[in-house]
Protein backbone atom coordinates (compact mmCIF):
# COMPACT_ATOMS: atom_id res chain seq x y z
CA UNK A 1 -4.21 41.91 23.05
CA UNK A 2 -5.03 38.12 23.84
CA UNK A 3 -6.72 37.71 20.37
CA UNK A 4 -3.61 38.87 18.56
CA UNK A 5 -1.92 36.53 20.89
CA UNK A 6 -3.67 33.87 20.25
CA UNK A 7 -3.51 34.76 16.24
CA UNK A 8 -0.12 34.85 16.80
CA UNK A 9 0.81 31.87 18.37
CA UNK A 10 -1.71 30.14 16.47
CA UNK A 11 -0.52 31.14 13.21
CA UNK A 12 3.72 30.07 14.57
CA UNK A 13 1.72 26.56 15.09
CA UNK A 14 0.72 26.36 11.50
CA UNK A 15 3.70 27.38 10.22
CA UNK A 16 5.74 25.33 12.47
CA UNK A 17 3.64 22.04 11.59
CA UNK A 18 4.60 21.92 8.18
CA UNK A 19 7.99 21.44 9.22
CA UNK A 20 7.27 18.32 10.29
CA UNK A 21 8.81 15.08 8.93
CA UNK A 22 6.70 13.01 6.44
CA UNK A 23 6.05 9.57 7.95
CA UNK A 24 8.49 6.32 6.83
CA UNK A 25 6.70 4.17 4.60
CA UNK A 26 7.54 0.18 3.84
CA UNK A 27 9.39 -0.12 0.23
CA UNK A 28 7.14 -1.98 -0.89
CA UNK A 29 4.27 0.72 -0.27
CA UNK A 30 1.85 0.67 -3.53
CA UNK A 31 3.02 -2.11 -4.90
CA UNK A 32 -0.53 -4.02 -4.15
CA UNK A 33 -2.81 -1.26 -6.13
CA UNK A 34 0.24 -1.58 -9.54
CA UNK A 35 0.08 -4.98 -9.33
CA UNK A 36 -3.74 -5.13 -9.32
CA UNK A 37 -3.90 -2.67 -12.05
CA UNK A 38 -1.88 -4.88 -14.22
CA UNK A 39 -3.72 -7.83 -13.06
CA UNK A 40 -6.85 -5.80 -15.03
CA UNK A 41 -5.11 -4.77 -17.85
CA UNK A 42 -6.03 -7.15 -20.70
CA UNK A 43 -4.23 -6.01 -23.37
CA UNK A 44 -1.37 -3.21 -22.95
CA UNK A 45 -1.27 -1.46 -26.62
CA UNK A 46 -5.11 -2.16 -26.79
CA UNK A 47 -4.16 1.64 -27.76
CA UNK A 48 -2.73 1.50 -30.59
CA UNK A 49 -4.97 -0.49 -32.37
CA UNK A 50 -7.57 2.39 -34.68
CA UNK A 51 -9.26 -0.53 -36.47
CA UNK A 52 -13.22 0.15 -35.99
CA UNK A 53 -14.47 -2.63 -33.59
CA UNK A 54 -16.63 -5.22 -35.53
CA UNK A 55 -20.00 -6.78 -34.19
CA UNK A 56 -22.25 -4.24 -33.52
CA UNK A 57 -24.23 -1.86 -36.07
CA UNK A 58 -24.34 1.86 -35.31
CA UNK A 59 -28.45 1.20 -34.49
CA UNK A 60 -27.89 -1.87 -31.90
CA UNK A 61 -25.18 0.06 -30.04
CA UNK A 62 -27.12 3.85 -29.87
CA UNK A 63 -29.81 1.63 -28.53
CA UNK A 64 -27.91 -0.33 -25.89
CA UNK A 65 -25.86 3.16 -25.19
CA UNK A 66 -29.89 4.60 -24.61
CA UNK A 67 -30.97 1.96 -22.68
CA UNK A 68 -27.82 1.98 -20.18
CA UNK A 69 -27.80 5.62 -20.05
CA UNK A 70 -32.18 5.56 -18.66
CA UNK A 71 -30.69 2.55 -15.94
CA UNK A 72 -29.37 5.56 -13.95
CA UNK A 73 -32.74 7.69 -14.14
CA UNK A 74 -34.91 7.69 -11.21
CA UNK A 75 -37.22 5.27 -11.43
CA UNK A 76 -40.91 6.09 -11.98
CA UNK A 77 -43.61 5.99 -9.51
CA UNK A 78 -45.46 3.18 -8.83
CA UNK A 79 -49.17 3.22 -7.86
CA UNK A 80 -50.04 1.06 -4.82
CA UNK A 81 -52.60 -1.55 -5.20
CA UNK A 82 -52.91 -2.12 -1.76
CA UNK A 83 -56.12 -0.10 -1.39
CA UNK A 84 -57.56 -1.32 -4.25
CA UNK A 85 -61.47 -1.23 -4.03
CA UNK A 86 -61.70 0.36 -0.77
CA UNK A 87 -63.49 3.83 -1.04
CA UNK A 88 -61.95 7.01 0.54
CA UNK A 89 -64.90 9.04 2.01
């Protein structure tokens, strides 16, 4: 009887809680993160442009794509030369 109870009540509290009011936020509330995000934006229809991008031949840029791709691989194991010439018996 006290777990259903306890369910019970429980359960009213849940319900109950979303009721709540949201909290009152400034006006101005997100205007830091837009205004940052068009600080970053170079060029706004950068979009629209479907020219293919000059500079780079399809070898260089696989290459460079490879290369950036193995920077995020764990690196490999390096042997220690600390005990170099010292026998292990």
């Amino acid at each position: 009887m006290a777990r259903l109870f306890f369910s019970a009540t429980l359960g009213a509290m849940l319900v109950l809680g979303g009721c709540s009011m949201s909290p009152q936020v400034d006006r101005q509330f997100g205007d830091s993160v837009r205004q940052a995000q068009a600080q970053q934006t170079l060029n706004l229809h950068a979009g629209d442009n479907r020219s293919p991008v000059n500079g780079m031949d399809g070898k260089a840029a696989e290459s460079v794509y490879e290369n950036y791709q193995k920077s995020f691989r764990a690196p490999e194991a390096q042997s220690s030369s600390l005990g170099a010439g010292l026998s292990t018996r």
